[in-house]
PDB file of N, CA and C in Angstrom:
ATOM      1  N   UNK A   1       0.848  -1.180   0.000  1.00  0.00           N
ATOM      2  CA  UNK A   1       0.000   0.000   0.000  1.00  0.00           C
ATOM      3  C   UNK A   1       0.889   1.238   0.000  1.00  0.00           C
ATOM      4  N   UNK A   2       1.073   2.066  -0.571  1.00  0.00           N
ATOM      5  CA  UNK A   2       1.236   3.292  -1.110  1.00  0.00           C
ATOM      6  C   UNK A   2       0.561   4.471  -0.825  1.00  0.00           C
ATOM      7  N   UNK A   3       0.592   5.439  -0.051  1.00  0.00           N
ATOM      8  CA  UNK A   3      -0.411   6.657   0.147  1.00  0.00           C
ATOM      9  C   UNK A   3       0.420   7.678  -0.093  1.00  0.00           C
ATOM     10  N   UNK A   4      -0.118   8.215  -1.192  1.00  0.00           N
ATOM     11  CA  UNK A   4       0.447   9.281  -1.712  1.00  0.00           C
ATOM     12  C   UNK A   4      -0.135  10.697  -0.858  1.00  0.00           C
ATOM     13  N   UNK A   5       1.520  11.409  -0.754  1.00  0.00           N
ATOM     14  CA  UNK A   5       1.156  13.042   0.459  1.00  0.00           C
ATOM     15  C   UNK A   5       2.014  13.738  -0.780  1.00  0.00           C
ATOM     16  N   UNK A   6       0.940  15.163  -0.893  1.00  0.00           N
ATOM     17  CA  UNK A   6       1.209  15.891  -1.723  1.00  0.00           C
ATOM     18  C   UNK A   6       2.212  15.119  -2.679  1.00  0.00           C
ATOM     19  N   UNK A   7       1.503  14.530  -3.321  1.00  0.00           N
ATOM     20  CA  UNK A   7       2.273  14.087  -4.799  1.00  0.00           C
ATOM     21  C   UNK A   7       3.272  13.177  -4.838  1.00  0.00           C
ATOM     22  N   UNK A   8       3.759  12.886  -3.558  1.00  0.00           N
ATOM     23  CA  UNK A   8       5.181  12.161  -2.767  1.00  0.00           C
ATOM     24  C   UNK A   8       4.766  11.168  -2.260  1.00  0.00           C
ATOM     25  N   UNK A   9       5.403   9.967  -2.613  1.00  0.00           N
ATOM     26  CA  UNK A   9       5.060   8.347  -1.331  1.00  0.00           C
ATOM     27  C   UNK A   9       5.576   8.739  -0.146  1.00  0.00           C
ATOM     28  N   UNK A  10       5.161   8.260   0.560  1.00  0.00           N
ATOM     29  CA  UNK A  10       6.062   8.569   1.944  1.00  0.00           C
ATOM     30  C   UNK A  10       6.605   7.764   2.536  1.00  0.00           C
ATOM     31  N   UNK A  11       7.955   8.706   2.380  1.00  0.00           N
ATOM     32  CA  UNK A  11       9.265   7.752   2.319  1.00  0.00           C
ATOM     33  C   UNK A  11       9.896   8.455   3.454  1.00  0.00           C
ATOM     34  N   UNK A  12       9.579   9.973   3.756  1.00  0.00           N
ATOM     35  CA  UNK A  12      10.266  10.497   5.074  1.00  0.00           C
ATOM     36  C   UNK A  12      10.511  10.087   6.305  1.00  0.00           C
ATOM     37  N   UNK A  13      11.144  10.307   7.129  1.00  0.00           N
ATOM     38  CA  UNK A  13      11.392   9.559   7.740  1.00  0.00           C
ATOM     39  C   UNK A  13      10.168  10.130   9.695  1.00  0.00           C
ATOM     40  N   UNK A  14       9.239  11.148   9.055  1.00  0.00           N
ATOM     41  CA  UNK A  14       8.748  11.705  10.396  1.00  0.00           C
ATOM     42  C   UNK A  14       7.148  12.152   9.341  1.00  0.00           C
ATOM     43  N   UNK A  15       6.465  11.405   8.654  1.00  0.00           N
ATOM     44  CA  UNK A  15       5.380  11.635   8.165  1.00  0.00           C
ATOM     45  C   UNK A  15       4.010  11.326   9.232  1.00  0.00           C
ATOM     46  N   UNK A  16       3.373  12.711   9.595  1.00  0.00           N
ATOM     47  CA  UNK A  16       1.781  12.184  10.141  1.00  0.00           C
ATOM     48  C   UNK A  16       0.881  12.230   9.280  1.00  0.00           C
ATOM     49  N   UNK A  17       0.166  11.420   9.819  1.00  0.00           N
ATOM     50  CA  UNK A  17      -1.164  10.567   9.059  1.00  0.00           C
ATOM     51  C   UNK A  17      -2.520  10.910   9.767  1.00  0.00           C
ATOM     52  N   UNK A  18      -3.547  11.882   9.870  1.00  0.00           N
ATOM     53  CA  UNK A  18      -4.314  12.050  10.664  1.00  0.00           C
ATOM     54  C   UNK A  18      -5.530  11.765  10.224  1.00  0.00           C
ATOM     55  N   UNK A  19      -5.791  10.060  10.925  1.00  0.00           N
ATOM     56  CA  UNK A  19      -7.349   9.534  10.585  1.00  0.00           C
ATOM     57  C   UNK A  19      -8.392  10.476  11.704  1.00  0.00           C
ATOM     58  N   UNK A  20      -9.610  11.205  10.753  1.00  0.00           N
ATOM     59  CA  UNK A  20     -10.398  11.411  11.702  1.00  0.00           C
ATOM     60  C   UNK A  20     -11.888  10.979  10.790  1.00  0.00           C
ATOM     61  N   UNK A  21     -12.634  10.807  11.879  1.00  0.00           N
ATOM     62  CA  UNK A  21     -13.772  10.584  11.449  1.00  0.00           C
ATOM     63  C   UNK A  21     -14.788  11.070  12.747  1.00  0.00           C
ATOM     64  N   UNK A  22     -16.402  10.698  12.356  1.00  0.00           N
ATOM     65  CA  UNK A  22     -17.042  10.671  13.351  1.00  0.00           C
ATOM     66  C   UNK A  22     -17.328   9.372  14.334  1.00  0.00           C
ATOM     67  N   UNK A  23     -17.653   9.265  15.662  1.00  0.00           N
ATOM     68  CA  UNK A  23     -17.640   8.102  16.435  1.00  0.00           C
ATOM     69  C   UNK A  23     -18.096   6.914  15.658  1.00  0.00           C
ATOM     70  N   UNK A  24     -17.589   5.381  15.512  1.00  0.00           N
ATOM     71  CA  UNK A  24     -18.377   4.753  15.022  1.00  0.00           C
ATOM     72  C   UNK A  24     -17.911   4.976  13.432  1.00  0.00           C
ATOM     73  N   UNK A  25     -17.118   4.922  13.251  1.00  0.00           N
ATOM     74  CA  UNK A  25     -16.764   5.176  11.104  1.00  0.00           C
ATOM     75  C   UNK A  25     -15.930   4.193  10.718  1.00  0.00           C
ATOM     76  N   UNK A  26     -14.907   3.595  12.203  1.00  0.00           N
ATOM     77  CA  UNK A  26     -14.098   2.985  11.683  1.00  0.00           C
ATOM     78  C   UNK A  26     -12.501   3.200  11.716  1.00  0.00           C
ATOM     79  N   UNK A  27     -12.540   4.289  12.277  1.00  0.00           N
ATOM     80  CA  UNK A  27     -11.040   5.113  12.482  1.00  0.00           C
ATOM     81  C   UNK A  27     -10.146   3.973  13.251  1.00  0.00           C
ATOM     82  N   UNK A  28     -10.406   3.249  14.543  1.00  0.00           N
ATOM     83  CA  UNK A  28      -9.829   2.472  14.927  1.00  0.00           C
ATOM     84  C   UNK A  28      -9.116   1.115  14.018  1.00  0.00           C
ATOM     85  N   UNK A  29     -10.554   0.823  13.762  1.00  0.00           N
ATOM     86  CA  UNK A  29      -9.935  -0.411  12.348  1.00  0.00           C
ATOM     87  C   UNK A  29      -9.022  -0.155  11.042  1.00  0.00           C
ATOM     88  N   UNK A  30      -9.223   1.129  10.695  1.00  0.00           N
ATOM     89  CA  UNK A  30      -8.184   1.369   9.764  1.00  0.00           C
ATOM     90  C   UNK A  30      -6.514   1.272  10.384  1.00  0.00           C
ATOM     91  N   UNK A  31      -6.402   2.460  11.303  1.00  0.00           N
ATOM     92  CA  UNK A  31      -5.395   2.024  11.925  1.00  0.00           C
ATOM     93  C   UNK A  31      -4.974   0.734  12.313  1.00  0.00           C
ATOM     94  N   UNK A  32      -5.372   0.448  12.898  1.00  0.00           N
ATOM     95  CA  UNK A  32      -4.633  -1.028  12.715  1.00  0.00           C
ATOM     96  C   UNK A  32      -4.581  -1.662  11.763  1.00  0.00           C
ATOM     97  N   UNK A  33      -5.698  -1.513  11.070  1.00  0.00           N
ATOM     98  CA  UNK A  33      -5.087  -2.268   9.441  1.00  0.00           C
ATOM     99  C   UNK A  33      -3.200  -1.910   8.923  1.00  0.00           C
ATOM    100  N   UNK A  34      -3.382  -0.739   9.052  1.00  0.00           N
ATOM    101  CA  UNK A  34      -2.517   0.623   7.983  1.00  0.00           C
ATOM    102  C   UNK A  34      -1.309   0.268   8.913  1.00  0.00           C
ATOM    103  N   UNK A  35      -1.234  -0.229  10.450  1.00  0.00           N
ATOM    104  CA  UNK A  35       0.139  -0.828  11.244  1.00  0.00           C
ATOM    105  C   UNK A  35       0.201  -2.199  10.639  1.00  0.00           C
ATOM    106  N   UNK A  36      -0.290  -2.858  10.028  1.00  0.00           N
ATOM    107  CA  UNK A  36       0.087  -3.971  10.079  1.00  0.00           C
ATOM    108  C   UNK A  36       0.651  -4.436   8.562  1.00  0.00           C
ATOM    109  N   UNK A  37       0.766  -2.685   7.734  1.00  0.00           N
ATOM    110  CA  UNK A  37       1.216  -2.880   6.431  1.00  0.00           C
ATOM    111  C   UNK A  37       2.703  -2.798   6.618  1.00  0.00           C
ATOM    112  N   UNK A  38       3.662  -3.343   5.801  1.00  0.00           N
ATOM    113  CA  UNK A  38       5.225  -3.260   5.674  1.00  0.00           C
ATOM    114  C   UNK A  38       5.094  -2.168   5.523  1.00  0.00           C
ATOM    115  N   UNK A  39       4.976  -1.302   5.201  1.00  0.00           N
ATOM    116  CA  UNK A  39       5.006   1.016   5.028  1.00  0.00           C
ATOM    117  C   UNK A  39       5.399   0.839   5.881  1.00  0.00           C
ATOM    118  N   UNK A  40       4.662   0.183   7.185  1.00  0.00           N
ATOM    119  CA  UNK A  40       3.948   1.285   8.049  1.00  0.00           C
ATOM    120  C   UNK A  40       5.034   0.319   9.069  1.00  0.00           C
ATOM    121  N   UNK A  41       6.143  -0.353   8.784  1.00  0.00           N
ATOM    122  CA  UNK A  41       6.407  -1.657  10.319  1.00  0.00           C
ATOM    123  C   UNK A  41       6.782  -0.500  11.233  1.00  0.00           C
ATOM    124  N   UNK A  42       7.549   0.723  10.773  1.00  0.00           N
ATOM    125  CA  UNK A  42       8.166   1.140  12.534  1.00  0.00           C
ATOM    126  C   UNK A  42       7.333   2.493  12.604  1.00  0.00           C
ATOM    127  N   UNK A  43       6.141   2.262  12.385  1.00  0.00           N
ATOM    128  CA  UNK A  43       5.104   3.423  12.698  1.00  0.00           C
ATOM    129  C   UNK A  43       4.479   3.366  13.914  1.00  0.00           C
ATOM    130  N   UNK A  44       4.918   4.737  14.986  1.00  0.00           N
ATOM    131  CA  UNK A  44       3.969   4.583  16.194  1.00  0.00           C
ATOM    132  C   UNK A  44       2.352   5.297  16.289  1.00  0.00           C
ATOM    133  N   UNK A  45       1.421   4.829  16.568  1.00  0.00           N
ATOM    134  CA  UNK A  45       0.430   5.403  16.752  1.00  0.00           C
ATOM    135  C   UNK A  45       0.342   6.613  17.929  1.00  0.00           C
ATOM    136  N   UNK A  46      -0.303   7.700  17.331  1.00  0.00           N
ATOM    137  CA  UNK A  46      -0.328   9.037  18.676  1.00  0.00           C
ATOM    138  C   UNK A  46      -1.400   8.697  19.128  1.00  0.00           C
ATOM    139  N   UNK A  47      -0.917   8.337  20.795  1.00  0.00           N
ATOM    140  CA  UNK A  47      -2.178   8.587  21.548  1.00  0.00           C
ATOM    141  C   UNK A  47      -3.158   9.827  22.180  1.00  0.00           C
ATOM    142  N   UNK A  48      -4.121   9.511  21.732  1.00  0.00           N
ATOM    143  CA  UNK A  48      -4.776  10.864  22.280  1.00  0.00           C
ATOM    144  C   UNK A  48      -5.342  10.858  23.944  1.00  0.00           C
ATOM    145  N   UNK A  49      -5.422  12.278  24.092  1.00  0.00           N
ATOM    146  CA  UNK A  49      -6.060  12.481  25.475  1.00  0.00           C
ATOM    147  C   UNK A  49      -7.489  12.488  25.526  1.00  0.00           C
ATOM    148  N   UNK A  50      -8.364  11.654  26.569  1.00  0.00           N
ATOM    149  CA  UNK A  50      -9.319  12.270  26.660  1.00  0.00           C
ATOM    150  C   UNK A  50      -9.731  11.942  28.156  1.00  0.00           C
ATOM    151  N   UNK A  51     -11.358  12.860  28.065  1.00  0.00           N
ATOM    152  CA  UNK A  51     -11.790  13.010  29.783  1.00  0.00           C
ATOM    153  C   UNK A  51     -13.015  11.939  29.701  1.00  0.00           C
ATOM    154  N   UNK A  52     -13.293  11.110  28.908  1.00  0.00           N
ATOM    155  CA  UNK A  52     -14.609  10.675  28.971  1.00  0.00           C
ATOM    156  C   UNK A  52     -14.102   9.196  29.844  1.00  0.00           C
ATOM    157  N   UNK A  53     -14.782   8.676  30.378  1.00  0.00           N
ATOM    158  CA  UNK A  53     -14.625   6.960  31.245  1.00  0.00           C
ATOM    159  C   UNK A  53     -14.255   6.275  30.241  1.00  0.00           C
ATOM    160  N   UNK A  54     -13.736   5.223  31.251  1.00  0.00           N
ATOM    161  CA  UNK A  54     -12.894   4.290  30.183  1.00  0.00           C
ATOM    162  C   UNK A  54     -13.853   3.059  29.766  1.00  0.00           C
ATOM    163  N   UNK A  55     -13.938   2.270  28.545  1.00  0.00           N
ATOM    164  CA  UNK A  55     -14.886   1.348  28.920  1.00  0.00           C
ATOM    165  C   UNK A  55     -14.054  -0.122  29.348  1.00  0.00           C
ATOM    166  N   UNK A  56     -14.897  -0.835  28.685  1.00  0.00           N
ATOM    167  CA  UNK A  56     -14.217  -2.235  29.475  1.00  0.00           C
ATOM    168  C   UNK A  56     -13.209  -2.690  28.589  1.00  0.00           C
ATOM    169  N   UNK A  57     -13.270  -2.565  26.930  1.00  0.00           N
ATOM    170  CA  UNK A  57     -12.143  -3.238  26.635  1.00  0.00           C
ATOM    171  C   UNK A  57     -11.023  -2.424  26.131  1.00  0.00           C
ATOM    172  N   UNK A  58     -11.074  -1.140  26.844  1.00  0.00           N
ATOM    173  CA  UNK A  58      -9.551  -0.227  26.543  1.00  0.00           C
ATOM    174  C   UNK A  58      -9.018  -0.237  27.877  1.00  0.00           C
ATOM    175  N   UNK A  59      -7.286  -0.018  27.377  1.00  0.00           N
ATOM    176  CA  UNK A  59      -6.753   0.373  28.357  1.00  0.00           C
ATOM    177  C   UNK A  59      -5.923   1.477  28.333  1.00  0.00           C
ATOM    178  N   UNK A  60      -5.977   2.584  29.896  1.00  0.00           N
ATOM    179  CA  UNK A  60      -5.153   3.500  29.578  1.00  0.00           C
ATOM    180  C   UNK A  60      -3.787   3.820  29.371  1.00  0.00           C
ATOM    181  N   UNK A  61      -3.414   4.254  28.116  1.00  0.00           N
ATOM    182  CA  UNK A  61      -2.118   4.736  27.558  1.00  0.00           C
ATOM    183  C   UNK A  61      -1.864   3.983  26.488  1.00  0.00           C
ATOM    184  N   UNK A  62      -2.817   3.164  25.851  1.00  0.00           N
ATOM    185  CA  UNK A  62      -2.966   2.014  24.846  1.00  0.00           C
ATOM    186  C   UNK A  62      -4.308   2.581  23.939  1.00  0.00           C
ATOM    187  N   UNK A  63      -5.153   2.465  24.632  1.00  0.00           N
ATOM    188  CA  UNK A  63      -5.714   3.126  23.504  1.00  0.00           C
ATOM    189  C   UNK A  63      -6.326   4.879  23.650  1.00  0.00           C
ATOM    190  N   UNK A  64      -6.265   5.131  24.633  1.00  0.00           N
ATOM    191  CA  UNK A  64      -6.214   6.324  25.145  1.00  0.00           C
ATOM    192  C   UNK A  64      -5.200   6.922  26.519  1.00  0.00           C
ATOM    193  N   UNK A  65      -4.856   8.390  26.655  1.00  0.00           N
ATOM    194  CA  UNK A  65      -4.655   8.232  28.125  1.00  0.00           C
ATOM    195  C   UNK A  65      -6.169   9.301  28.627  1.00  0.00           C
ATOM    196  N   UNK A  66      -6.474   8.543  29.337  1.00  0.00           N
ATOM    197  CA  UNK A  66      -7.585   9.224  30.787  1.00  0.00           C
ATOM    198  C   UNK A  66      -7.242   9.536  31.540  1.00  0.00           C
ATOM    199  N   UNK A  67      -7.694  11.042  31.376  1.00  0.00           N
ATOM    200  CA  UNK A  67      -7.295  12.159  32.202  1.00  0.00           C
ATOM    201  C   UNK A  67      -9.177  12.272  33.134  1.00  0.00           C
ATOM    202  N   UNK A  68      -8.264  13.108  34.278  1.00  0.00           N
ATOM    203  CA  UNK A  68      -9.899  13.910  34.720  1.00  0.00           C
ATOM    204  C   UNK A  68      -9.786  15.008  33.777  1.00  0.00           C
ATOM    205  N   UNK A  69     -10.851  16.088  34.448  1.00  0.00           N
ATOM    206  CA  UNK A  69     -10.943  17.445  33.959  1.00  0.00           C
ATOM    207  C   UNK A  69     -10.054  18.135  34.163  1.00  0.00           C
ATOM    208  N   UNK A  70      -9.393  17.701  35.816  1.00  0.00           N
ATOM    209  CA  UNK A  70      -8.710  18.774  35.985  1.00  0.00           C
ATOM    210  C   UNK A  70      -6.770  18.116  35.024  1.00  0.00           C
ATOM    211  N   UNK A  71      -6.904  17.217  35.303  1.00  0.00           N
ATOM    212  CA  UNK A  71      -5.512  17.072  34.584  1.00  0.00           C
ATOM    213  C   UNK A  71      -5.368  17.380  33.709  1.00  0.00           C
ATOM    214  N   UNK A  72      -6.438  17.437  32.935  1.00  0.00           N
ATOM    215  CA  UNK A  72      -6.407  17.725  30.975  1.00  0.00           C
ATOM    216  C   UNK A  72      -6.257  19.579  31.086  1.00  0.00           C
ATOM    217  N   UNK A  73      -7.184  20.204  31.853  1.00  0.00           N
ATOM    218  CA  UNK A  73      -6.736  21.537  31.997  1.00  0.00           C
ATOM    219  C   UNK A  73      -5.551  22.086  32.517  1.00  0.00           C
ATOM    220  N   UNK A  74      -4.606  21.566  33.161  1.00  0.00           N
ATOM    221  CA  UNK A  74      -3.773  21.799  33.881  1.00  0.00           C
ATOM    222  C   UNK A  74      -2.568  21.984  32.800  1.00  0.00           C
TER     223      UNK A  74
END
């Protein structure tokens, strides 16, 4: 797989990739698809912050880090 950025494969050595979608689209499954391509072997995923509860099958700093309110403002 091949994803062409501005006109260029990406071959750099510090390229981001920013899947967004709305809840529920699929954003998770792509990513992991898109890690498990040879492109992609020494690609780290950015974890994001958020304040919402965790559910049962994430864990924090894996698939999110969970913050309270006040840590995320701080």
């Amino acid at each position: 797989m091949h994803l062409p950025i501005g006109g260029k494969f990406m071959n750099k050595q510090y390229t981001i990739i920013a899947i967004m979608g709305k809840a529920g689209s699929g954003k998770d499954t792509l990513c992991h698809a898109l890690l498990e391509e040879p492109e992609f072997l020494n690609a780290k995923p950015i974890i994001s912050c958020t304040t919402r509860p965790i559910r049962d099958n994430e864990t924090d700093g894996v698939d999110y880090h969970f913050l309270t309110n006040e840590e995320f403002t701080d």
